[in-house]
PDB file of N, CA and C in Angstrom:
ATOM      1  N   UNK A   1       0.841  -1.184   0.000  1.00  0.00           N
ATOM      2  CA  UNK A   1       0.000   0.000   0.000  1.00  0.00           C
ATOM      3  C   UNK A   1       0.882   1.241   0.000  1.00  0.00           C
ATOM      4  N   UNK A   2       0.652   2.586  -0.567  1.00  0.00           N
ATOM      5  CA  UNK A   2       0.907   3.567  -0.877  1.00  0.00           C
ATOM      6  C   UNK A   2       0.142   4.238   0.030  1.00  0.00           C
ATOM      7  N   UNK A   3       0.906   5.483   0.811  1.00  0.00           N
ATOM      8  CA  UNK A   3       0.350   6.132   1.653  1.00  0.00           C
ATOM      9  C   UNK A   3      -0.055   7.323   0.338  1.00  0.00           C
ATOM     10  N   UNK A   4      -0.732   8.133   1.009  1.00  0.00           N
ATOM     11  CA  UNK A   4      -0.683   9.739   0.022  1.00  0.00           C
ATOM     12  C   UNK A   4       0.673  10.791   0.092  1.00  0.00           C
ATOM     13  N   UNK A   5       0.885  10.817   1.561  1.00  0.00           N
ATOM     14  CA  UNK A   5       2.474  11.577   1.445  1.00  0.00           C
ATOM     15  C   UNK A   5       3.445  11.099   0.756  1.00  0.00           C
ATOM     16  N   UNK A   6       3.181   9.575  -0.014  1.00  0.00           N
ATOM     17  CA  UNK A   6       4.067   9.090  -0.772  1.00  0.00           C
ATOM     18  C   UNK A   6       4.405   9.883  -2.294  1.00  0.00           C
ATOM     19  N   UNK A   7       2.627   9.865  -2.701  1.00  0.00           N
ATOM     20  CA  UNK A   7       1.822  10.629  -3.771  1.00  0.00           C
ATOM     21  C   UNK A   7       2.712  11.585  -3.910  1.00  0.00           C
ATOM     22  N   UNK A   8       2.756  12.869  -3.012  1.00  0.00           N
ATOM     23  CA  UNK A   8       3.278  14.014  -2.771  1.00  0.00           C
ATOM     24  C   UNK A   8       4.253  13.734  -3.202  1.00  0.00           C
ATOM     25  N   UNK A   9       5.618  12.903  -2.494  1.00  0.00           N
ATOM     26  CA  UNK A   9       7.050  12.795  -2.819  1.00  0.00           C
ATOM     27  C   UNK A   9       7.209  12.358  -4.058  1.00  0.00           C
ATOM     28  N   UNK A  10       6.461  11.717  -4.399  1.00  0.00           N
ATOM     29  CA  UNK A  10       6.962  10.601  -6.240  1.00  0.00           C
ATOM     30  C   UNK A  10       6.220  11.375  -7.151  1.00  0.00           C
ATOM     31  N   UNK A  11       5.241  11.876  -7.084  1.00  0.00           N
ATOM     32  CA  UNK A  11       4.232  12.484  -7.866  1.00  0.00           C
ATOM     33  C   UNK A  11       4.233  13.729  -8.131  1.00  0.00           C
ATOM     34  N   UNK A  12       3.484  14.743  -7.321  1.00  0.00           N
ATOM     35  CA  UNK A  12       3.436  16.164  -7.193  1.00  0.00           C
ATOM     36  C   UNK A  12       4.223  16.525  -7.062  1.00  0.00           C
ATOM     37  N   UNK A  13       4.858  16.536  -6.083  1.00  0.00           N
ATOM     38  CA  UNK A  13       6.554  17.769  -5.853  1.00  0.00           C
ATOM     39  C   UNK A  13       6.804  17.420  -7.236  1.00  0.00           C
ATOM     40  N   UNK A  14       7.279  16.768  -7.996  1.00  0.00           N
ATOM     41  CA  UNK A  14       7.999  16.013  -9.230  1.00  0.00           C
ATOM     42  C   UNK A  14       7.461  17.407 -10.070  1.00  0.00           C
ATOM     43  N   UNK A  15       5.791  16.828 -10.472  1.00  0.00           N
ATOM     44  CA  UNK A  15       5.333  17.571 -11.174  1.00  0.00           C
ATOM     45  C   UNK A  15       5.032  19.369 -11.447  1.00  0.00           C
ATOM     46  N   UNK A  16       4.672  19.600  -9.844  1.00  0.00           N
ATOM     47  CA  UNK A  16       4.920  20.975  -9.611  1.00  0.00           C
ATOM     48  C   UNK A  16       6.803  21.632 -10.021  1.00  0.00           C
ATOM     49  N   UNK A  17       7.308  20.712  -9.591  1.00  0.00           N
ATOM     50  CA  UNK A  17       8.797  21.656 -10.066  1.00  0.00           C
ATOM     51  C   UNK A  17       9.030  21.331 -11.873  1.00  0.00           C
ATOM     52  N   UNK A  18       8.094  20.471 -12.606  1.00  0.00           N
ATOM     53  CA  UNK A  18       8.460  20.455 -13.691  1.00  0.00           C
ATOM     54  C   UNK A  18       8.089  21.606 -14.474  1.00  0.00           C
ATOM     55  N   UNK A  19       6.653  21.915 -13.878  1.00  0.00           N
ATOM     56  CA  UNK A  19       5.566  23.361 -14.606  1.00  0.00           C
ATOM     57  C   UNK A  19       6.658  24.219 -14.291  1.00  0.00           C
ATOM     58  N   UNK A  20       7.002  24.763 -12.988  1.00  0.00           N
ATOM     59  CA  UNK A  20       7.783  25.584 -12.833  1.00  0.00           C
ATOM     60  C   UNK A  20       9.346  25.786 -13.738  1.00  0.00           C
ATOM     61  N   UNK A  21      10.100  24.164 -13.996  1.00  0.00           N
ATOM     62  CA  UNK A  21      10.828  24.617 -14.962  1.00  0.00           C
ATOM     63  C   UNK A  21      10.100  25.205 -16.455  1.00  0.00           C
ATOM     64  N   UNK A  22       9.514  24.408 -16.452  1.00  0.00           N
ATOM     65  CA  UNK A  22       8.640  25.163 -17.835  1.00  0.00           C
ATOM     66  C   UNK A  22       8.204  26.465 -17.840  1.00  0.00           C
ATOM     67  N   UNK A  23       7.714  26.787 -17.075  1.00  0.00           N
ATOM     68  CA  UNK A  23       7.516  27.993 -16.865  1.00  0.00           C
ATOM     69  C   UNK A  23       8.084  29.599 -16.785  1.00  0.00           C
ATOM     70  N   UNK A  24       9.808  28.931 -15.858  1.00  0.00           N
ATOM     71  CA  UNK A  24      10.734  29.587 -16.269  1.00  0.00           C
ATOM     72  C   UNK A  24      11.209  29.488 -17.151  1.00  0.00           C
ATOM     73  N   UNK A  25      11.342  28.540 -17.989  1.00  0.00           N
ATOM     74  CA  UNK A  25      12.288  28.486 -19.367  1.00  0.00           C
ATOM     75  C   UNK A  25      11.434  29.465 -20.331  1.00  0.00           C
ATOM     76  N   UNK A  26       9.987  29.383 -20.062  1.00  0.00           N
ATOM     77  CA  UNK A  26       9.659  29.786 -21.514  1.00  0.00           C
ATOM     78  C   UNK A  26       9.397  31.846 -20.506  1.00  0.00           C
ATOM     79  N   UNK A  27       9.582  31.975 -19.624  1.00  0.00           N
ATOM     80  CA  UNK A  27       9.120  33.480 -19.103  1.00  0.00           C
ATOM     81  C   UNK A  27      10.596  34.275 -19.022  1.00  0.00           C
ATOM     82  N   UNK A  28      11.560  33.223 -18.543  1.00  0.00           N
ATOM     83  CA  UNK A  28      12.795  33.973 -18.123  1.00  0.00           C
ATOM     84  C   UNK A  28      13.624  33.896 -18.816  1.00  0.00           C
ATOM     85  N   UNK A  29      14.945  34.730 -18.949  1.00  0.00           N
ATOM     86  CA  UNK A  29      15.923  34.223 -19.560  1.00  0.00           C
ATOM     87  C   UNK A  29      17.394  33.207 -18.426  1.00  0.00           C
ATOM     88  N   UNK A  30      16.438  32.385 -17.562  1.00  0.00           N
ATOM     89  CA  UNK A  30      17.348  31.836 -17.385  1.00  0.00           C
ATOM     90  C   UNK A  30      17.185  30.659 -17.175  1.00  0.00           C
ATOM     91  N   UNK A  31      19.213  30.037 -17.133  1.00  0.00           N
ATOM     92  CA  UNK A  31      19.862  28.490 -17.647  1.00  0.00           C
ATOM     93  C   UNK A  31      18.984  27.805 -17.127  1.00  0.00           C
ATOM     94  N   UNK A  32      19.313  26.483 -17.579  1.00  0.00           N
ATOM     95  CA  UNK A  32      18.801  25.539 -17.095  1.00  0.00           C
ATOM     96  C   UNK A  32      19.316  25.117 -16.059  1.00  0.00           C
ATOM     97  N   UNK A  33      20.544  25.474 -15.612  1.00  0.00           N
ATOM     98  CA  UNK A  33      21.554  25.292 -14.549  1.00  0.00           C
ATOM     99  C   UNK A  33      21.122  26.197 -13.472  1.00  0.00           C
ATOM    100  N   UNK A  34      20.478  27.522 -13.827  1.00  0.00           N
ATOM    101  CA  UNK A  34      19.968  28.544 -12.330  1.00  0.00           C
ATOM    102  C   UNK A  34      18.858  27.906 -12.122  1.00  0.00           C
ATOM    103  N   UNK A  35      17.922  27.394 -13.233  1.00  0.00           N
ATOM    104  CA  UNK A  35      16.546  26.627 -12.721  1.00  0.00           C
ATOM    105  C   UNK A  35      16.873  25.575 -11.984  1.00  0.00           C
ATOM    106  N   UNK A  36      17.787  24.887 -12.455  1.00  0.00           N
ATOM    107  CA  UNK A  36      17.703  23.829 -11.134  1.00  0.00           C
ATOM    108  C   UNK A  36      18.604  23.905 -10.061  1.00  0.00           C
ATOM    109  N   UNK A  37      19.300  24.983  -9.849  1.00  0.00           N
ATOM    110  CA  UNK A  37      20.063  25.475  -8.452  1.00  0.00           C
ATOM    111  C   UNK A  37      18.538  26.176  -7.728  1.00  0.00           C
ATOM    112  N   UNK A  38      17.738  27.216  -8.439  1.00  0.00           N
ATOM    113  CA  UNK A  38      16.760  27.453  -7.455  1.00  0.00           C
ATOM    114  C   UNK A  38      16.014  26.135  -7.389  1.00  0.00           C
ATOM    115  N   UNK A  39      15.567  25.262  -7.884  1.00  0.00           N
ATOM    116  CA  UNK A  39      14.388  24.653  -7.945  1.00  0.00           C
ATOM    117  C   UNK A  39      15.395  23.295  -6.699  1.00  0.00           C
ATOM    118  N   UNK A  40      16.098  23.396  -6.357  1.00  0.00           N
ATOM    119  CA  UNK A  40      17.189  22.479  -5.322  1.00  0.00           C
ATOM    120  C   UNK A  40      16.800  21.017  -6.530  1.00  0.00           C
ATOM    121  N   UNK A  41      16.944  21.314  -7.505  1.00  0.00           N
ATOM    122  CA  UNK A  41      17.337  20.177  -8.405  1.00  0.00           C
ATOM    123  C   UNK A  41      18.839  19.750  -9.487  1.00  0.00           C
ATOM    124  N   UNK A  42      18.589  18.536  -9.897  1.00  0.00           N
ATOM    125  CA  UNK A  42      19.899  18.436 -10.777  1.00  0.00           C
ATOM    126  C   UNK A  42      19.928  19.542 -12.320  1.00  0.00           C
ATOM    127  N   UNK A  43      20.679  19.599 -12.769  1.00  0.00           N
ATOM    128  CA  UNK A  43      20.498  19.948 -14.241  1.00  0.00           C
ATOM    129  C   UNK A  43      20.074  18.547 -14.969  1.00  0.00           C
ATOM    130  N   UNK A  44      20.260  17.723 -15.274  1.00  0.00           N
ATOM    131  CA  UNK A  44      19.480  16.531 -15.450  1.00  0.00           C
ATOM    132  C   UNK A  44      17.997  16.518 -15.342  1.00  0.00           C
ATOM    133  N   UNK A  45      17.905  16.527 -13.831  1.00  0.00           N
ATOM    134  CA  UNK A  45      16.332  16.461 -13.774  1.00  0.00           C
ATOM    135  C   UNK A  45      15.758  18.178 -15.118  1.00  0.00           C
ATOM    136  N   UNK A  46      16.198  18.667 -14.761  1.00  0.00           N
ATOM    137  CA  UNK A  46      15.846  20.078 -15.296  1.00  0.00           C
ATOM    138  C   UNK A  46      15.112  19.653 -16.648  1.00  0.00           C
ATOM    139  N   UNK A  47      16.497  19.182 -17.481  1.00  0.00           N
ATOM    140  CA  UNK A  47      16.642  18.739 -18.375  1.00  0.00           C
ATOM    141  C   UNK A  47      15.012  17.835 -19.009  1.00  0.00           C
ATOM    142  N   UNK A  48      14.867  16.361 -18.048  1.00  0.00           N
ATOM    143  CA  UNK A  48      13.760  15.677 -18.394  1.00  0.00           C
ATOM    144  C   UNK A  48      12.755  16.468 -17.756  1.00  0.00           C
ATOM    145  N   UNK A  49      12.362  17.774 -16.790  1.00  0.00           N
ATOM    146  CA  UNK A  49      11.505  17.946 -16.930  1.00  0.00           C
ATOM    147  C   UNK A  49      10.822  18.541 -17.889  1.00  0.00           C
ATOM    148  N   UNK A  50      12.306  19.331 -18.492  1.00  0.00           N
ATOM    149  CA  UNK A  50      11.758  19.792 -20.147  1.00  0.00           C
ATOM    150  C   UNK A  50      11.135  19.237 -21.279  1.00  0.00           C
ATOM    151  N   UNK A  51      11.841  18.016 -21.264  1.00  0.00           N
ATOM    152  CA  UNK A  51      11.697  17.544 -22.168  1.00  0.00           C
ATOM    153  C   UNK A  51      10.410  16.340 -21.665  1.00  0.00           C
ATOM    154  N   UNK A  52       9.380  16.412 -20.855  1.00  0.00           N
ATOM    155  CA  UNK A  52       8.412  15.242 -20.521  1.00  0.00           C
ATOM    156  C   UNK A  52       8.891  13.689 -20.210  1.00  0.00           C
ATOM    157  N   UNK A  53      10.383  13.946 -20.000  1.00  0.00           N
ATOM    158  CA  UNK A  53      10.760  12.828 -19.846  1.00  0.00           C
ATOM    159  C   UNK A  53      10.818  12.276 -18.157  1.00  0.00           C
ATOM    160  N   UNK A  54      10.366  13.076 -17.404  1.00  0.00           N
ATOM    161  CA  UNK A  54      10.182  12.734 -16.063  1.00  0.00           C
ATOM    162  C   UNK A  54       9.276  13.889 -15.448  1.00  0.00           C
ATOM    163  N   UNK A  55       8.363  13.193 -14.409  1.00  0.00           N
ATOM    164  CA  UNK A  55       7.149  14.022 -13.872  1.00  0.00           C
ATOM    165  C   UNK A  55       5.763  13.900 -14.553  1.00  0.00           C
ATOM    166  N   UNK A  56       5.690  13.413 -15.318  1.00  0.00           N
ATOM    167  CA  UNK A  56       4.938  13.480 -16.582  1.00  0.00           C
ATOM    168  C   UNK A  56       3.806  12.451 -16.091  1.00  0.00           C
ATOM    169  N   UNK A  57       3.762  11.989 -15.049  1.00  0.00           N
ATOM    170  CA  UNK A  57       2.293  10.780 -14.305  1.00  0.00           C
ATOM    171  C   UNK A  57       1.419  11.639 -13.776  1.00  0.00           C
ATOM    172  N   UNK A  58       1.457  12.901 -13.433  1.00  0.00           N
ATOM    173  CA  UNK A  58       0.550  13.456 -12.460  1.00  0.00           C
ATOM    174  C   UNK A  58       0.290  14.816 -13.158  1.00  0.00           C
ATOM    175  N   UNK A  59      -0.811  15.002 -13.600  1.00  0.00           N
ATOM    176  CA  UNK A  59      -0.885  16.550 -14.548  1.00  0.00           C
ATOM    177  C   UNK A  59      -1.755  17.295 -13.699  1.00  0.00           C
ATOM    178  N   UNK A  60      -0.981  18.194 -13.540  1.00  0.00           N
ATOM    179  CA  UNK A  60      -0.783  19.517 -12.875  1.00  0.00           C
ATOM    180  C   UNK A  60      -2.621  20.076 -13.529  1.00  0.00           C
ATOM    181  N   UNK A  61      -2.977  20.417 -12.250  1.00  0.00           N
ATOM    182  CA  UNK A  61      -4.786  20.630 -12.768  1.00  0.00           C
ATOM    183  C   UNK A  61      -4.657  22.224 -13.386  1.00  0.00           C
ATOM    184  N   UNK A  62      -5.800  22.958 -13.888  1.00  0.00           N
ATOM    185  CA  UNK A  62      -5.890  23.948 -14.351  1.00  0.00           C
ATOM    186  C   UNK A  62      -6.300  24.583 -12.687  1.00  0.00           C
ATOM    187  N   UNK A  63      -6.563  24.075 -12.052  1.00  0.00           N
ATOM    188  CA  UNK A  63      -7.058  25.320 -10.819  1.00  0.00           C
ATOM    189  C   UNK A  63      -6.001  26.050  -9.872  1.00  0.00           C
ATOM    190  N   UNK A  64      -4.814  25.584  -9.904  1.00  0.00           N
ATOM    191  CA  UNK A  64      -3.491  25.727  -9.685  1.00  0.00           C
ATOM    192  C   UNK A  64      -2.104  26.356 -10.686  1.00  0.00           C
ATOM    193  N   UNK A  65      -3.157  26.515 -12.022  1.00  0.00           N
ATOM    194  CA  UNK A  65      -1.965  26.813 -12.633  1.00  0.00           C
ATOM    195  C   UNK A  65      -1.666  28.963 -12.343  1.00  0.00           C
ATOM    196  N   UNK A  66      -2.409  29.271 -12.183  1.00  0.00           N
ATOM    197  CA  UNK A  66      -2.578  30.790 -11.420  1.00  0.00           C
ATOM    198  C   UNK A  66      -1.405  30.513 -10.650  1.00  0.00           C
ATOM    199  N   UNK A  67      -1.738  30.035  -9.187  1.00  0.00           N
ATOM    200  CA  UNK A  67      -0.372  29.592  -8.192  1.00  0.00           C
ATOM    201  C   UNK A  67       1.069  29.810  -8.806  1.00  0.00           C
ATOM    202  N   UNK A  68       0.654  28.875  -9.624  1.00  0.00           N
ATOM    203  CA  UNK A  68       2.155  28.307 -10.476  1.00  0.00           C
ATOM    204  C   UNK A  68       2.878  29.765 -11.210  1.00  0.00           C
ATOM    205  N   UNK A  69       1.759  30.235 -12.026  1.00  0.00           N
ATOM    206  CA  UNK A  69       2.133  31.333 -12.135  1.00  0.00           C
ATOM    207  C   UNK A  69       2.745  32.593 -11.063  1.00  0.00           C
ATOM    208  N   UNK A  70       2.356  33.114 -10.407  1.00  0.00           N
ATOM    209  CA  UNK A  70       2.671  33.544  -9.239  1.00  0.00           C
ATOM    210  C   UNK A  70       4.100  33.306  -8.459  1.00  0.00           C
ATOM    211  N   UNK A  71       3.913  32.010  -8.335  1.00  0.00           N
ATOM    212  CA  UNK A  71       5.574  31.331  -7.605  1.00  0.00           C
ATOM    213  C   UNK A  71       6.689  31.528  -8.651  1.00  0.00           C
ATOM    214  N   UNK A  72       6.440  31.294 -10.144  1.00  0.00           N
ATOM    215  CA  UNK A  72       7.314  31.801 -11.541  1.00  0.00           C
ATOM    216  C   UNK A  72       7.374  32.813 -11.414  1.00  0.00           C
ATOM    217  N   UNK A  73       6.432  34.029 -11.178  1.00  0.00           N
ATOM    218  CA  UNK A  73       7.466  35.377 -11.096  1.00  0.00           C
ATOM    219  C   UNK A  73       7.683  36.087  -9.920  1.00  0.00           C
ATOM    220  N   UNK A  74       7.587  34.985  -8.743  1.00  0.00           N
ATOM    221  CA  UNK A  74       8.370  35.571  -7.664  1.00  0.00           C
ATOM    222  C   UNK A  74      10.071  34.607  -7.634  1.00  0.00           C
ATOM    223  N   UNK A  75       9.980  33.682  -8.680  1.00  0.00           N
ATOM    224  CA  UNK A  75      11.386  33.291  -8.286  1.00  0.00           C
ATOM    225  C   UNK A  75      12.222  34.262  -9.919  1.00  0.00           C
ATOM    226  N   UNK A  76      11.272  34.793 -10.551  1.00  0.00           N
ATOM    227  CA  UNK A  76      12.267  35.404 -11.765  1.00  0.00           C
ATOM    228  C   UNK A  76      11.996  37.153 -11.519  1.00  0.00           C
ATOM    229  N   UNK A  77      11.710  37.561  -9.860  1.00  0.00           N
ATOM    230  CA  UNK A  77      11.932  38.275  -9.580  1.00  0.00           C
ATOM    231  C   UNK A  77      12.681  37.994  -8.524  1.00  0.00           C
ATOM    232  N   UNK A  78      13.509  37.477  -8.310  1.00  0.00           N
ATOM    233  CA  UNK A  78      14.775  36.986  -7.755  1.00  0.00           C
ATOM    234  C   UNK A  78      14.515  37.116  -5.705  1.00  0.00           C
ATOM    235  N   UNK A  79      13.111  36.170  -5.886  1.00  0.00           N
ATOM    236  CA  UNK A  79      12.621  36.259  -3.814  1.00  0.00           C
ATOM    237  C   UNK A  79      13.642  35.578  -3.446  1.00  0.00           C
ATOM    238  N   UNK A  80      13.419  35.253  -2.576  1.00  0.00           N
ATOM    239  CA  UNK A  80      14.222  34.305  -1.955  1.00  0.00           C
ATOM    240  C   UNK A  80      13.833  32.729  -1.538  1.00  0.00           C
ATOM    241  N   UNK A  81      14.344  32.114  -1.277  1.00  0.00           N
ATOM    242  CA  UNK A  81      14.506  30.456  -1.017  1.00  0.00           C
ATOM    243  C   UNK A  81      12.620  30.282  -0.017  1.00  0.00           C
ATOM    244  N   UNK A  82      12.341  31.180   1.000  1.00  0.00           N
ATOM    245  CA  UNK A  82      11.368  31.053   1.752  1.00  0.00           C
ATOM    246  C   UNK A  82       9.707  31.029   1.026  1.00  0.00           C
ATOM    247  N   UNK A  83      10.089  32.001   0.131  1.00  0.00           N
ATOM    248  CA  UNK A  83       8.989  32.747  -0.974  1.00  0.00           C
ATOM    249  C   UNK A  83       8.540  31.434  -1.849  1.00  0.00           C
ATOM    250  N   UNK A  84       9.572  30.610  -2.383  1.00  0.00           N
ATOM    251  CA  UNK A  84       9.577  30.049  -3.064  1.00  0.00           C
ATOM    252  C   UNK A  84       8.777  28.227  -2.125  1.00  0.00           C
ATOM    253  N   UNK A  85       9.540  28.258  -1.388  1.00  0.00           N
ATOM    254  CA  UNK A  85       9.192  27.175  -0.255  1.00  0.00           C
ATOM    255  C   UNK A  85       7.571  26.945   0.385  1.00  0.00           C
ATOM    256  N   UNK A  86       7.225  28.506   0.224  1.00  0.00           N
ATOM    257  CA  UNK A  86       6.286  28.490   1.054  1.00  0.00           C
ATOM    258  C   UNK A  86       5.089  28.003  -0.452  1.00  0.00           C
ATOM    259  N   UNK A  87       5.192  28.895  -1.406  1.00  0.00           N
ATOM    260  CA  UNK A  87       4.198  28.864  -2.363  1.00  0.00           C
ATOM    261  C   UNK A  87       4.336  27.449  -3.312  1.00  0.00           C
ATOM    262  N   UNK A  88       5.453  26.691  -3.173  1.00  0.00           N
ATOM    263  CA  UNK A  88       5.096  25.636  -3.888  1.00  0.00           C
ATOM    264  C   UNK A  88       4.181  24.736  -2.605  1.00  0.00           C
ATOM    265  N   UNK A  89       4.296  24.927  -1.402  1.00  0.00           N
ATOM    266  CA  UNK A  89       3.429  24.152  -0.195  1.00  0.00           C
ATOM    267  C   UNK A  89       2.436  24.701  -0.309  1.00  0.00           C
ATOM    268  N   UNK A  90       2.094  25.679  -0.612  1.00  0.00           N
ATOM    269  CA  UNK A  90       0.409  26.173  -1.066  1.00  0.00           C
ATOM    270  C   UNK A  90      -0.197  25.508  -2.102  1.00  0.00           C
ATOM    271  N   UNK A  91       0.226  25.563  -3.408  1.00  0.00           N
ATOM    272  CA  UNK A  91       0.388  24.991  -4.130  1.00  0.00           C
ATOM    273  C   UNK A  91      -0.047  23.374  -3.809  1.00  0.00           C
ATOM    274  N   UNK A  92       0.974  22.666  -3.207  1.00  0.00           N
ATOM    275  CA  UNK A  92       0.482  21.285  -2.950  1.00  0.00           C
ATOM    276  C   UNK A  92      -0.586  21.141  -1.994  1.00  0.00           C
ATOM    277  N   UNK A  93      -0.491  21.869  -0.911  1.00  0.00           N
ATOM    278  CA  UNK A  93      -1.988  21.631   0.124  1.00  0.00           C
ATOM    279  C   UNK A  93      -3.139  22.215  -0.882  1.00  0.00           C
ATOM    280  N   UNK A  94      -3.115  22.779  -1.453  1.00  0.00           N
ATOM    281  CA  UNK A  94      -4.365  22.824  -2.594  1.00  0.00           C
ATOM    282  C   UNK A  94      -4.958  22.139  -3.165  1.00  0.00           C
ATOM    283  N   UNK A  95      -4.066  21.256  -4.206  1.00  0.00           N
ATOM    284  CA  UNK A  95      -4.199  20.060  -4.306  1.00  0.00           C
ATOM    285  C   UNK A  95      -4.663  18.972  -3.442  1.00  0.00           C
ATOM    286  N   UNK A  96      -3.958  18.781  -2.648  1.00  0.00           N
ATOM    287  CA  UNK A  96      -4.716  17.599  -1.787  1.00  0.00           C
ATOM    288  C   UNK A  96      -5.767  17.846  -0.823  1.00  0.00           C
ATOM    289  N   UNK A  97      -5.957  19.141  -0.764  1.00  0.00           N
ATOM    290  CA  UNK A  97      -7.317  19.478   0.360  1.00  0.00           C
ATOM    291  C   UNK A  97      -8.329  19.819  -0.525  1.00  0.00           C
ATOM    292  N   UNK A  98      -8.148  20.246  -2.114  1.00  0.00           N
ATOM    293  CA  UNK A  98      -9.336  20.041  -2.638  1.00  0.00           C
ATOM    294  C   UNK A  98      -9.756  18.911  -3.723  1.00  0.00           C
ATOM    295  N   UNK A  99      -9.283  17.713  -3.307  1.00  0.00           N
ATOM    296  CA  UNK A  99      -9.349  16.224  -4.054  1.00  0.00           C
ATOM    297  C   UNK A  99      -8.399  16.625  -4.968  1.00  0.00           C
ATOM    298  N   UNK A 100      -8.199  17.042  -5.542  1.00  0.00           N
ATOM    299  CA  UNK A 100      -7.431  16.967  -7.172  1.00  0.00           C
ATOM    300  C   UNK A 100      -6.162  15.631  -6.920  1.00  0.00           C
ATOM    301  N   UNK A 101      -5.806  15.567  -6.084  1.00  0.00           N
ATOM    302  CA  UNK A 101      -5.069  14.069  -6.220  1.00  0.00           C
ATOM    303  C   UNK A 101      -5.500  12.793  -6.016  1.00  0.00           C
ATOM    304  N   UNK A 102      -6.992  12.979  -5.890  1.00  0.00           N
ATOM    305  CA  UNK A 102      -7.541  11.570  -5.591  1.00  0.00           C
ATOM    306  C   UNK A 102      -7.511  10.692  -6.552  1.00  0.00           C
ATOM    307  N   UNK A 103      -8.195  10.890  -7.616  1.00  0.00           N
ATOM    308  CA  UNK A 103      -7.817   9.904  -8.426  1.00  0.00           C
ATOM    309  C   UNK A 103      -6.334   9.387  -8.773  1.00  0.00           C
ATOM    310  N   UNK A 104      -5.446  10.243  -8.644  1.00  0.00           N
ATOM    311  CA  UNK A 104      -3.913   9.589  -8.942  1.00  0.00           C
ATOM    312  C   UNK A 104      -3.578   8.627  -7.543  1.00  0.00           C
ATOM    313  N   UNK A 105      -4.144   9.233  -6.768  1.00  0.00           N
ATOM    314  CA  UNK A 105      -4.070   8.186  -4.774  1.00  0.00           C
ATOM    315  C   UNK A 105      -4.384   7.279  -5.191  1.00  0.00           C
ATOM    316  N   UNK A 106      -5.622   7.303  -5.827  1.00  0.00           N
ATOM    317  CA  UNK A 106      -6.454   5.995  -5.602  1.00  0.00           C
ATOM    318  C   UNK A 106      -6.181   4.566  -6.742  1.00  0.00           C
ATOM    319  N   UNK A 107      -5.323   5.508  -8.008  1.00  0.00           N
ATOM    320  CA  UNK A 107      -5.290   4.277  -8.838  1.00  0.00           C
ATOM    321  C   UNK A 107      -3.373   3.831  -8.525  1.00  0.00           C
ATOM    322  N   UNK A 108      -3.096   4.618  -7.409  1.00  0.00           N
ATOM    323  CA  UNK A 108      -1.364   4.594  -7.289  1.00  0.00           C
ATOM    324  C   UNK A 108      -1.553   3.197  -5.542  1.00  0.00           C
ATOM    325  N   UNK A 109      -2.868   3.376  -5.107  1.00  0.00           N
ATOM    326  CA  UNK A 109      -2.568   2.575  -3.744  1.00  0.00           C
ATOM    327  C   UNK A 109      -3.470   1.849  -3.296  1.00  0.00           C
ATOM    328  N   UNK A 110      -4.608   2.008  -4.011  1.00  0.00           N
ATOM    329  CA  UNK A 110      -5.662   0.979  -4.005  1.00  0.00           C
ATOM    330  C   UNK A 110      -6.485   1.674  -2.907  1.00  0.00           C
ATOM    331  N   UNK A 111      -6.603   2.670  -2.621  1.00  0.00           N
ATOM    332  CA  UNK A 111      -7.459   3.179  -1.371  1.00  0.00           C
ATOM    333  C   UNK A 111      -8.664   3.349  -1.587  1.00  0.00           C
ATOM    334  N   UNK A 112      -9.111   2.811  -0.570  1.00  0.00           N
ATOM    335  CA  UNK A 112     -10.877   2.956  -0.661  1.00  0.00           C
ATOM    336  C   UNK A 112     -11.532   4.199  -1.336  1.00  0.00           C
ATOM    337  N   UNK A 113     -12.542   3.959  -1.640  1.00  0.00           N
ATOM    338  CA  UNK A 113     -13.357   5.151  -2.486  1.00  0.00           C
ATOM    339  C   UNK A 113     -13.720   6.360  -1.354  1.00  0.00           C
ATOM    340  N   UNK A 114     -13.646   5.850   0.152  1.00  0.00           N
ATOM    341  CA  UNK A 114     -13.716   6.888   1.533  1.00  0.00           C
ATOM    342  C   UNK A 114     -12.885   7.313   1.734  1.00  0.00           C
ATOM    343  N   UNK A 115     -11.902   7.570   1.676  1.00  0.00           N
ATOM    344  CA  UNK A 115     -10.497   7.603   1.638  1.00  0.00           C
ATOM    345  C   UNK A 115     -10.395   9.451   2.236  1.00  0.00           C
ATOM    346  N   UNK A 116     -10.264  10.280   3.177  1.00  0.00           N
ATOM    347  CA  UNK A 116     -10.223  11.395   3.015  1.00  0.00           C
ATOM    348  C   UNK A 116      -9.122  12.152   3.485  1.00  0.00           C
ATOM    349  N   UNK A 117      -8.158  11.380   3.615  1.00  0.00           N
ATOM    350  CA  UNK A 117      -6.964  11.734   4.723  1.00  0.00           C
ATOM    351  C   UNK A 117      -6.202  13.064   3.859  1.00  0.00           C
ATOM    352  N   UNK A 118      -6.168  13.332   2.856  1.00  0.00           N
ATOM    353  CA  UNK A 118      -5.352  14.722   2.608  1.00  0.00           C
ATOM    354  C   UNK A 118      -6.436  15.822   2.510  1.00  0.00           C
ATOM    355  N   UNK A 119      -7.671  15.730   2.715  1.00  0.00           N
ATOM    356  CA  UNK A 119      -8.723  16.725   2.935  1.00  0.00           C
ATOM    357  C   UNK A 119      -8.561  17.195   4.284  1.00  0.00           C
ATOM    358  N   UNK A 120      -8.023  16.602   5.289  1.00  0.00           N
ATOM    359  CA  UNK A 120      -7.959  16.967   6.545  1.00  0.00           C
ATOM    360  C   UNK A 120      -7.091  17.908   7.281  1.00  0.00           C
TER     361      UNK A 120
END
């Protein structure tokens, strides 16, 4: 069995920092090497998140992509590490307190159709 904070670690975080490289690549002019020094990732990962080659299981809903936006031009207005920390955790408690990860929970761990533990 698959918990949901698992979800979060393999899934979402993944996916949320991929929009965000995307996001910066196509808003900012910068490397792929500053995206993934802010994003506390490899250039590698950077790399496949560009290219859909990793993150790519869990699609990022339209009710969050505002957020996403938002956290993109507070990190290509150069905030700091906290700014950035705090709004991708908004970002994810959004997600899971308003279902949007249930169906990926539920076909990733077999959890009951009652299931309400990241609503809480």
């Amino acid at each position: 069995m698959q918990f949901p904070c698992e979800l979060v670690v393999w899934k979402i975080l993944p996916a949320i920092k991929a929009q965000l490289a995307r996001n910066l690549k196509d808003t900012t002019d910068m490397k792929q090497k500053d995206i993934a020094k802010v994003l506390d990732s490899t250039e590698a990962a950077i790399s496949q998140y560009l290219s859909g080659k990793r993150a790519s299981e869990f699609k990022i809903p339209e009710e969050v992509k505002d957020m996403l936006n938002v956290v993109t031009s507070a990190i290509g207005q150069g905030k700091n590490q906290k700014v950035l920390q705090f709004g991708i955790c908004q970002i994810c408690r959004e997600i899971r307190t308003k279902g949007m990860a249930c169906d990926a929970c539920k076909s990733e761990s077999g959890n009951a159709e009652n299931c309400h533990l990241c609503m809480k």
